[in-house]
Protein backbone atom coordinates (compact mmCIF):
# COMPACT_ATOMS: atom_id res chain seq x y z
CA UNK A 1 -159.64 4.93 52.46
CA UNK A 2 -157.74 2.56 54.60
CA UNK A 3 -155.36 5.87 56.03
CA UNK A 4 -157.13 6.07 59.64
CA UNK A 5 -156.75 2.13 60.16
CA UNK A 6 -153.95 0.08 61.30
CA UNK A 7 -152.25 -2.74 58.76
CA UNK A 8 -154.49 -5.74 60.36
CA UNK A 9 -157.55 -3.79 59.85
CA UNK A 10 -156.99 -2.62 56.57
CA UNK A 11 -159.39 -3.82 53.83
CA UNK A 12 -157.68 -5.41 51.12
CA UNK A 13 -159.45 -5.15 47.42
CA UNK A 14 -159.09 -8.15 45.28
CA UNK A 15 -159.40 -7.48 41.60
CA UNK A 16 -160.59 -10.44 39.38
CA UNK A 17 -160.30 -9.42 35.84
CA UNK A 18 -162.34 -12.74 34.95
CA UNK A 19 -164.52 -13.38 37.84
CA UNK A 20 -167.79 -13.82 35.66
CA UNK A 21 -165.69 -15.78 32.97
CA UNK A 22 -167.71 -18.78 34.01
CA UNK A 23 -170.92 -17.41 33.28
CA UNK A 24 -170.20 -15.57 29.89
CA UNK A 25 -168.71 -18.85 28.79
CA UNK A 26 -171.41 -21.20 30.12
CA UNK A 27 -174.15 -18.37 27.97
CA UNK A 28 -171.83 -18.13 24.68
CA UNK A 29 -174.26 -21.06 23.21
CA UNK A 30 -177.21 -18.86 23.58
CA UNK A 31 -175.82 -15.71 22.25
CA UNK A 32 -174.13 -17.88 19.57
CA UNK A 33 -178.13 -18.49 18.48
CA UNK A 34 -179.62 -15.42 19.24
CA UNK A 35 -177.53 -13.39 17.69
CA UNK A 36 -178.33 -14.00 13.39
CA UNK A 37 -182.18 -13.97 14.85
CA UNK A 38 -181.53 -10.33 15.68
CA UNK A 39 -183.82 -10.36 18.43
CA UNK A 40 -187.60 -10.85 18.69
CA UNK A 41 -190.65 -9.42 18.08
CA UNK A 42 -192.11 -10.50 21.18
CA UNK A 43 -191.46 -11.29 24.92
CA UNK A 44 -193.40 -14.72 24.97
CA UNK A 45 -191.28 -16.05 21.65
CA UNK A 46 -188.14 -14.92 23.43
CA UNK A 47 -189.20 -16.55 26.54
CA UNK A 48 -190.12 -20.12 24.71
CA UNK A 49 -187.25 -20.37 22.24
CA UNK A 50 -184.88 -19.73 25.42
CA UNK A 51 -186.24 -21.74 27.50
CA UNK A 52 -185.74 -24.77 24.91
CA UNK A 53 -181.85 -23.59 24.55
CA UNK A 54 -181.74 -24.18 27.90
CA UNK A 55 -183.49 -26.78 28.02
CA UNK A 56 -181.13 -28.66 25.43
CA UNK A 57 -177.84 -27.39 27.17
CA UNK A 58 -178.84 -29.06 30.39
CA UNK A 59 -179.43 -31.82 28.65
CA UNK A 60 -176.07 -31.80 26.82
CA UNK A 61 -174.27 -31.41 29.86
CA UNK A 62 -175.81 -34.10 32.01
CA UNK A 63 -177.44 -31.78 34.59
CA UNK A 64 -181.08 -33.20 34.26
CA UNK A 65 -181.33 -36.21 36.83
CA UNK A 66 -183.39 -39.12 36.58
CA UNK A 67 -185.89 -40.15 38.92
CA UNK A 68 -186.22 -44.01 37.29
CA UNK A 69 -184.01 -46.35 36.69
CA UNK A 70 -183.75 -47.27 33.10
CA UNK A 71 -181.80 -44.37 31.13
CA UNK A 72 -183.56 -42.10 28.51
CA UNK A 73 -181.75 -41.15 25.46
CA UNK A 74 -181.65 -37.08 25.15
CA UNK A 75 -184.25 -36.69 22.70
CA UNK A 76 -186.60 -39.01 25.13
CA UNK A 77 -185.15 -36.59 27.84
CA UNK A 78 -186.41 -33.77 25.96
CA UNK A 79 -190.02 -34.73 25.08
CA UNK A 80 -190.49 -35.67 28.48
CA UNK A 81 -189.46 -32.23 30.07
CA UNK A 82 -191.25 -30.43 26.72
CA UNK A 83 -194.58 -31.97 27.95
């Protein structure tokens, strides 16, 4: 591949055995839940309940901001953005 080029022009490949590490690990809650539900009968319950697992992780984490001043407990947090 790199035969006809000279050692500065060479492309070098970097192999990341874990590059989406990050990513598995931040959606190993979800599949933690999903998985005894073995799956769902529909599209629209599998949209909802995710979207409230996500909903709940955000929350967890502290990724939701606050546009007022006084501070919301999580489950306040979570009626709110369930509205």
């Amino acid at each position: 591949m790199n035969t006809d080029k000279s050692k500065e022009e060479a492309i070098k490949i970097r192999q990341n055995k874990y590059l989406n590490n990050r990513i598995e690990q931040d959606h190993r809650n979800i599949k933690r839940r999903i998985r005894p539900m073995l799956g769902f009968k529909s599209f629209r319950r599998a949209q909802t309940i995710l979207a409230g697992i996500e909903l709940v992780s955000i929350l967890r984490k502290g990724q939701y901001l606050q546009s007022e001043d006084k501070t919301l407990s999580p489950a306040e947090m979570f009626y709110r953005l369930a509205k």
